[in-house]
N, C-alpha and C. Protein backbone atom coordinates (compact mmCIF):
# COMPACT_ATOMS: atom_id res chain seq x y z
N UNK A 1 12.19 -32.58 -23.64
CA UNK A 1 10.92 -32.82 -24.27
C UNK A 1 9.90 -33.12 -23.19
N UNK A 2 8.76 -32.59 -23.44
CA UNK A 2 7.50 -32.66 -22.41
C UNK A 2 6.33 -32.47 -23.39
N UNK A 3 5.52 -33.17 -22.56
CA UNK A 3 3.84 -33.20 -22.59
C UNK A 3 3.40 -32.40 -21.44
N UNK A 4 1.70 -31.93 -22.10
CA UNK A 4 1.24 -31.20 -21.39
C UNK A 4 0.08 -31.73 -21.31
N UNK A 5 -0.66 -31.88 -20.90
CA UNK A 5 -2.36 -32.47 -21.17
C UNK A 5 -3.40 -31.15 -20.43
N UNK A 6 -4.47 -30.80 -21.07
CA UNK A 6 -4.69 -29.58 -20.36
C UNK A 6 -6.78 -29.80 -21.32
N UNK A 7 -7.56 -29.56 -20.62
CA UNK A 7 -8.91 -29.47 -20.69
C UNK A 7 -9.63 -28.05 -20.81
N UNK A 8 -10.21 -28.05 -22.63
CA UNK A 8 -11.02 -26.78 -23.10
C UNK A 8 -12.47 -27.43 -23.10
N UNK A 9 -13.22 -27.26 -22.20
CA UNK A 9 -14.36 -27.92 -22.46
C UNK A 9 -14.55 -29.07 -22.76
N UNK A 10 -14.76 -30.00 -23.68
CA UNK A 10 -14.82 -31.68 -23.72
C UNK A 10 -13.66 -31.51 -24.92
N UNK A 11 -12.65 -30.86 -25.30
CA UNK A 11 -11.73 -31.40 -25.49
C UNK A 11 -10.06 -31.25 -24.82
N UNK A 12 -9.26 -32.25 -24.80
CA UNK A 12 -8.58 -32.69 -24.45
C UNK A 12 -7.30 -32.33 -25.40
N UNK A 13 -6.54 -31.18 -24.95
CA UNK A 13 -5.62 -30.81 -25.83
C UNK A 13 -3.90 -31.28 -25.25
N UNK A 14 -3.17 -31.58 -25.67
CA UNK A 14 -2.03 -32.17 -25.60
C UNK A 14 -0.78 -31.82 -26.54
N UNK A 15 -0.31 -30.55 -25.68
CA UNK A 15 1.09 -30.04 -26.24
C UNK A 15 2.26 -30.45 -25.70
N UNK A 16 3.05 -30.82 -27.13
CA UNK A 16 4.14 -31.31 -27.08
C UNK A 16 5.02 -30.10 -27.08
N UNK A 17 6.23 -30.27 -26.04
CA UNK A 17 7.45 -29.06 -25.93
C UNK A 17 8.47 -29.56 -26.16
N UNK A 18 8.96 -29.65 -27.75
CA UNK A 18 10.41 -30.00 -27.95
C UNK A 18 10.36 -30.75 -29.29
N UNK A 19 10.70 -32.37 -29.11
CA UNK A 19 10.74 -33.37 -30.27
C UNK A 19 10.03 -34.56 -30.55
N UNK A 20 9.44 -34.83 -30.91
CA UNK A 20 8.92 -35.90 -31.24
C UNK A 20 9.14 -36.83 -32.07
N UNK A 21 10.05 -37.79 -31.02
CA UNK A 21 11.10 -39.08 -31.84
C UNK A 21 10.90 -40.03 -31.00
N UNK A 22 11.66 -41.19 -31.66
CA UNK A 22 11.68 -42.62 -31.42
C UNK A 22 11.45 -42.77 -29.57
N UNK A 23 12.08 -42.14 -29.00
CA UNK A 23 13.00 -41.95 -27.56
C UNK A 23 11.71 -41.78 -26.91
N UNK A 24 10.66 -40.80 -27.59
CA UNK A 24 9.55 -40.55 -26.79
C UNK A 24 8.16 -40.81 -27.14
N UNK A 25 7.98 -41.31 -28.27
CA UNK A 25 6.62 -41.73 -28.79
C UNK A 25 6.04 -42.45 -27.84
N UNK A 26 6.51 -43.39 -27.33
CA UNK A 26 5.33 -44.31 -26.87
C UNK A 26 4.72 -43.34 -25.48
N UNK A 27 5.59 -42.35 -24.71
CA UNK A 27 4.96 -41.81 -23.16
C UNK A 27 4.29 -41.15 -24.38
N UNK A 28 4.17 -40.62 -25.53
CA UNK A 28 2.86 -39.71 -25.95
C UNK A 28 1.55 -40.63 -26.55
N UNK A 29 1.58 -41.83 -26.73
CA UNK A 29 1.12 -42.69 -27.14
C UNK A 29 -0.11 -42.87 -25.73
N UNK A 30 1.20 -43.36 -24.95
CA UNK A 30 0.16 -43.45 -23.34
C UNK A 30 -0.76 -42.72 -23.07
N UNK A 31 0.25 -41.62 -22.74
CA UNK A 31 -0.72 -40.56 -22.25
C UNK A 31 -2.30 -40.38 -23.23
N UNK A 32 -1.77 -40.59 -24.96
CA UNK A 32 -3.28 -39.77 -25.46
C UNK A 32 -4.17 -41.08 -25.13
N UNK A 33 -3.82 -42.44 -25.26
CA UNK A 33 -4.62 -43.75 -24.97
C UNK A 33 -5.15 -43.41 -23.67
N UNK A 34 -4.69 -43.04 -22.51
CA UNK A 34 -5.26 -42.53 -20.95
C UNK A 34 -6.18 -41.53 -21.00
N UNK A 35 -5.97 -40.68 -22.59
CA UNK A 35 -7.08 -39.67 -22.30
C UNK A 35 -8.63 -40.35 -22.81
N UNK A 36 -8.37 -41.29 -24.10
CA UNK A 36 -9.07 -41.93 -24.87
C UNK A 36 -9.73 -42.99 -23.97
N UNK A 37 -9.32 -43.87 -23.02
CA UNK A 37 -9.50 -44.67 -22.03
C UNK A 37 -10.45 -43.72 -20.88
N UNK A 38 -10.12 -42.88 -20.73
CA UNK A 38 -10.75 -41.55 -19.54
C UNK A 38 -12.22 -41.28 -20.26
N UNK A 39 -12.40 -41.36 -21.28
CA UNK A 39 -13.68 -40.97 -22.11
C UNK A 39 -13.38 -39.76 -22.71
N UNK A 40 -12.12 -39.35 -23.46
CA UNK A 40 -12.09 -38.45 -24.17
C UNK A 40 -11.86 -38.55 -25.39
N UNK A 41 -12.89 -37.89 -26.44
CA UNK A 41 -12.99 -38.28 -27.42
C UNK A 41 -12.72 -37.11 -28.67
N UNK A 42 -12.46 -35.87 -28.22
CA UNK A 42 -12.02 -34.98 -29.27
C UNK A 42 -10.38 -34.50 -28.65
N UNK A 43 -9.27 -34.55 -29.54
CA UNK A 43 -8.29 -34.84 -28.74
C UNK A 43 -7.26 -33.62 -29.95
N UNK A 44 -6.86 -32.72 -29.18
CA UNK A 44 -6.27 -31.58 -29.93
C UNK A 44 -4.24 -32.02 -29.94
N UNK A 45 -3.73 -31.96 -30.55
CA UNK A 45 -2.23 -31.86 -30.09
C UNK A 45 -1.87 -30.44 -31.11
N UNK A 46 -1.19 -29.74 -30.09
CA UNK A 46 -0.57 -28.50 -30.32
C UNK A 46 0.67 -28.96 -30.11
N UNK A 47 1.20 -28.19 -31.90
CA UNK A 47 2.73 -28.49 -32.04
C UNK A 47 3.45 -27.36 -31.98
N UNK A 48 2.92 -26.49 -31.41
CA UNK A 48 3.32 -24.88 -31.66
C UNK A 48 4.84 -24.58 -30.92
N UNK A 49 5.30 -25.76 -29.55
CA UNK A 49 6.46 -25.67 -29.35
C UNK A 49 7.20 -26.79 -29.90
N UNK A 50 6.59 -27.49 -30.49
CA UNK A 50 7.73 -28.35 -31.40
C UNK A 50 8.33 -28.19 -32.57
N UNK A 51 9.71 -28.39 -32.65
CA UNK A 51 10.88 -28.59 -33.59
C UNK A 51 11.07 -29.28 -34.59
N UNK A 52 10.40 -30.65 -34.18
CA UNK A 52 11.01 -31.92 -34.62
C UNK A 52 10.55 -33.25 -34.88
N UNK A 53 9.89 -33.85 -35.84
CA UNK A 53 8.89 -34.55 -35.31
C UNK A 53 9.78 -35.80 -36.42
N UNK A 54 10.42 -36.81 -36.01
CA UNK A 54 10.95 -37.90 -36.90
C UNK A 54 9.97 -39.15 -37.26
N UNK A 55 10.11 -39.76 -38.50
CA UNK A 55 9.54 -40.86 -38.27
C UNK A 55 8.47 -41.81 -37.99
N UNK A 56 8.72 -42.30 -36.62
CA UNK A 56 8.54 -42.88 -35.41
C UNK A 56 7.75 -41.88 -34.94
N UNK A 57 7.47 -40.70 -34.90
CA UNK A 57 6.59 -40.17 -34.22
C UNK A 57 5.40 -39.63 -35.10
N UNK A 58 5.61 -39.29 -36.55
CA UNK A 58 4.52 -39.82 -37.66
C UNK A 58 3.90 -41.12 -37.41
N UNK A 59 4.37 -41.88 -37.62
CA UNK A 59 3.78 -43.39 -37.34
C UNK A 59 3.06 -43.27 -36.00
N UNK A 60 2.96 -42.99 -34.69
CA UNK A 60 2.58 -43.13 -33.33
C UNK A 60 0.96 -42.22 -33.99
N UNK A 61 1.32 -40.93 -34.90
CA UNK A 61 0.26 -40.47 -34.51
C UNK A 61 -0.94 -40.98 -35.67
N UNK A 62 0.04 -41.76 -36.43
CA UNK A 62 -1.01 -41.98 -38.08
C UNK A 62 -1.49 -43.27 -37.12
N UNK A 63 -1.09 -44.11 -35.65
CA UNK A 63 -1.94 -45.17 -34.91
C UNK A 63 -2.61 -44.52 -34.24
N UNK A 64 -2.44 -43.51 -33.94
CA UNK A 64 -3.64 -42.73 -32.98
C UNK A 64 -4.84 -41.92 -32.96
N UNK A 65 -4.30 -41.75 -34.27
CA UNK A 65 -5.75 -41.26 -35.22
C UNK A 65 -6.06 -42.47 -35.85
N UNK A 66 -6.07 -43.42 -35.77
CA UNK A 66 -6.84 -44.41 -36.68
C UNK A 66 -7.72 -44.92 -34.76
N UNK A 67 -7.49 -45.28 -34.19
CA UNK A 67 -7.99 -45.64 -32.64
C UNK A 67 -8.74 -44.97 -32.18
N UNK A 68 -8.67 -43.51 -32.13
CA UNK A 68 -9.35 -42.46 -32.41
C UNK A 68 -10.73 -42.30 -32.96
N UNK A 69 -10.49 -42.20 -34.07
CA UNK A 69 -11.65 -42.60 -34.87
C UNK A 69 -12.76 -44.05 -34.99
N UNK A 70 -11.45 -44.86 -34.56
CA UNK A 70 -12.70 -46.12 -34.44
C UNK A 70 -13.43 -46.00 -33.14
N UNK A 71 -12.79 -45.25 -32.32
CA UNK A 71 -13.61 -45.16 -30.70
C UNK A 71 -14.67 -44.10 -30.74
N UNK A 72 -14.68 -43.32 -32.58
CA UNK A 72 -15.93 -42.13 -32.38
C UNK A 72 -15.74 -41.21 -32.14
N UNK A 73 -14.08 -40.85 -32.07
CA UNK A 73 -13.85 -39.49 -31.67
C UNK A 73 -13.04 -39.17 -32.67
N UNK A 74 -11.83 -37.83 -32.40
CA UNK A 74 -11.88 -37.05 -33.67
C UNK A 74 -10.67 -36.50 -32.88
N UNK A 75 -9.38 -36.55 -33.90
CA UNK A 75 -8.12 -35.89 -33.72
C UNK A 75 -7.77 -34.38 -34.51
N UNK A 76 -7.48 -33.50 -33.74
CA UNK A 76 -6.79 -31.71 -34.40
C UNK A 76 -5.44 -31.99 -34.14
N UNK A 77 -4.95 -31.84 -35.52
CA UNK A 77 -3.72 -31.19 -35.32
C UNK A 77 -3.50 -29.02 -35.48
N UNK A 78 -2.77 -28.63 -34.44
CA UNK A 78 -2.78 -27.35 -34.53
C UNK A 78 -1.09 -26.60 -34.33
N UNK A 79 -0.78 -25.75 -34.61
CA UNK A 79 0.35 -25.23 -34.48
C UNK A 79 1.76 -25.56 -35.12
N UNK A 80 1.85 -26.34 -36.38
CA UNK A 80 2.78 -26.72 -36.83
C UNK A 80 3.63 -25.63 -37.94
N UNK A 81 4.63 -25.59 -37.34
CA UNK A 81 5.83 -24.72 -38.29
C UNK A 81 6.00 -24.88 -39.55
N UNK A 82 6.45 -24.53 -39.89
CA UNK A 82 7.03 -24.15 -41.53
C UNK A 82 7.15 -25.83 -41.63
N UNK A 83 8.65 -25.83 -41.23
CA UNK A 83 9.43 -27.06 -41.54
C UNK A 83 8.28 -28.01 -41.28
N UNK A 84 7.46 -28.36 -40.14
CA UNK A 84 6.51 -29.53 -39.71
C UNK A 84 5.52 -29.69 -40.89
N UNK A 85 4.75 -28.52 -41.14
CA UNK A 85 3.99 -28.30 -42.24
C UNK A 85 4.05 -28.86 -43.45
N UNK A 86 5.39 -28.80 -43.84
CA UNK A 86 6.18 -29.44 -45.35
C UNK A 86 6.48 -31.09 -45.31
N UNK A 87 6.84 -31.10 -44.11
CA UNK A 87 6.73 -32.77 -43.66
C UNK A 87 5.48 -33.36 -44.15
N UNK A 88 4.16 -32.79 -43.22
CA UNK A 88 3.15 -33.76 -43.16
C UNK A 88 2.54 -33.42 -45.05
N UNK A 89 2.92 -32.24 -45.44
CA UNK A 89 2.44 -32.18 -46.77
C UNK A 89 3.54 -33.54 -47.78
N UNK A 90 4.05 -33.56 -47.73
CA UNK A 90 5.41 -34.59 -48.20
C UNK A 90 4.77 -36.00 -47.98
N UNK A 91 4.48 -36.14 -46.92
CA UNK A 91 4.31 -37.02 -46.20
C UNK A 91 2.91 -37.64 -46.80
N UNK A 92 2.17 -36.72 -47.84
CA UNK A 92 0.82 -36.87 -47.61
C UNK A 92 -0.29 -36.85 -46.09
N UNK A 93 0.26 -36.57 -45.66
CA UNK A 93 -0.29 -37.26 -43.94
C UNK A 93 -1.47 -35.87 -43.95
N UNK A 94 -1.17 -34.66 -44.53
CA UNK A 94 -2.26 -33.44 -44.46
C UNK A 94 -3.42 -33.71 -44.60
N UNK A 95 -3.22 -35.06 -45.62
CA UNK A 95 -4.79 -35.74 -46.21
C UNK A 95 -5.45 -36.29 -45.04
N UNK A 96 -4.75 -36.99 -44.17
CA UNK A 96 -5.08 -37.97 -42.65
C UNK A 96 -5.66 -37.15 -41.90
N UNK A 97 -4.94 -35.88 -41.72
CA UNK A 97 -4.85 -34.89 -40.51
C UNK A 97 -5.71 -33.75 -40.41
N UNK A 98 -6.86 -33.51 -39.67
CA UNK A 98 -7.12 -32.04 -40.00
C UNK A 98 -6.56 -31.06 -39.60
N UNK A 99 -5.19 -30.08 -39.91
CA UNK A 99 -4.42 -29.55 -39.45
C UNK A 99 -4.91 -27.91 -39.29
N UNK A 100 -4.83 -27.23 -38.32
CA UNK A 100 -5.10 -25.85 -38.08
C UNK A 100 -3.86 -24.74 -37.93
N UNK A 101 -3.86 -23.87 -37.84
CA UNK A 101 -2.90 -22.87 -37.53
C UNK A 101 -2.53 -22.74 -37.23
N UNK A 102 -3.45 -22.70 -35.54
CA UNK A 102 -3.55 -21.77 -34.41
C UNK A 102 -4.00 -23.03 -33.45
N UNK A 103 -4.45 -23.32 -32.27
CA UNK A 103 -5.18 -24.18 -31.44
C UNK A 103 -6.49 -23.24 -31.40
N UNK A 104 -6.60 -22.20 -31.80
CA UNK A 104 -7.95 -21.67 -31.29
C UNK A 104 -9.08 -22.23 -32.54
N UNK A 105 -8.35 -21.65 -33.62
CA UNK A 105 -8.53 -22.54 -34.80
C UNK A 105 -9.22 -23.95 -35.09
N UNK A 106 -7.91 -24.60 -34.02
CA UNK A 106 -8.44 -26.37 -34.41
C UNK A 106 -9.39 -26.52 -33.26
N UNK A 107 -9.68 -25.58 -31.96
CA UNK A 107 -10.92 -25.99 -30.74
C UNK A 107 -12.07 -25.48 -31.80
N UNK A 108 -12.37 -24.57 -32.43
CA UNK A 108 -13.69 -24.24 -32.97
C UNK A 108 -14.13 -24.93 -33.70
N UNK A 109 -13.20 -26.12 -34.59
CA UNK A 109 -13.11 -27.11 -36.06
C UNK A 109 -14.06 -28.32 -35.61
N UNK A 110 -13.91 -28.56 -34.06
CA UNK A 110 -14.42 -29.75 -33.55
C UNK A 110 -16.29 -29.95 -33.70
């Protein structure tokens, strides 16, 4: 599992490669707080190589979009699979999330 952090103009996109569980939430936690701390305030995560998202890593991001937003900025979710998709719909969390397709998708949404 890896992070990527990577800059489209003033936003700050952050793809996850693999799973997103207990084991690794908080280095993704860091990292998006370092981008948020850096002065970045529109903050993309592409799930397009992720599998797996448990839990614990719902929760990290339903705190990171709430921090997010109180700092004035604005979270995309983009690239989520079938299976991920049905989660956050289950989950209700689709309501939280503005979720996109594609990342090209969720950079134009901003």
């Amino acid at each position: 599992m890896s992070f990527t952090i990577a800059k489209q103009g003033d936003v700050s996109i952050v793809a996850i490669d693999g799973q997103l569980i207990v084991s690794n939430r908080q280095e993704l936690k860091q990292k998006m707080l370092d981008e948020l701390e850096g002065g970045a305030r529109k903050i993309l995560v592409d799930f397009s190589q992720t599998g797996y998202i448990d839990s614990s890593g719902l929760g990290v991001l339903v705190s990171l979009s709430k921090k997010i937003r109180e700092q004035g900025g604005a979270l995309r979710l983009a690239g989520l699979n079938e299976d991920l998709r049905t989660l956050f719909e289950l989950t209700k969390l689709d309501t939280l999330f503005q979720i996109s397709d594609t990342r090209a998708q969720a950079l134009a949404s901003f």
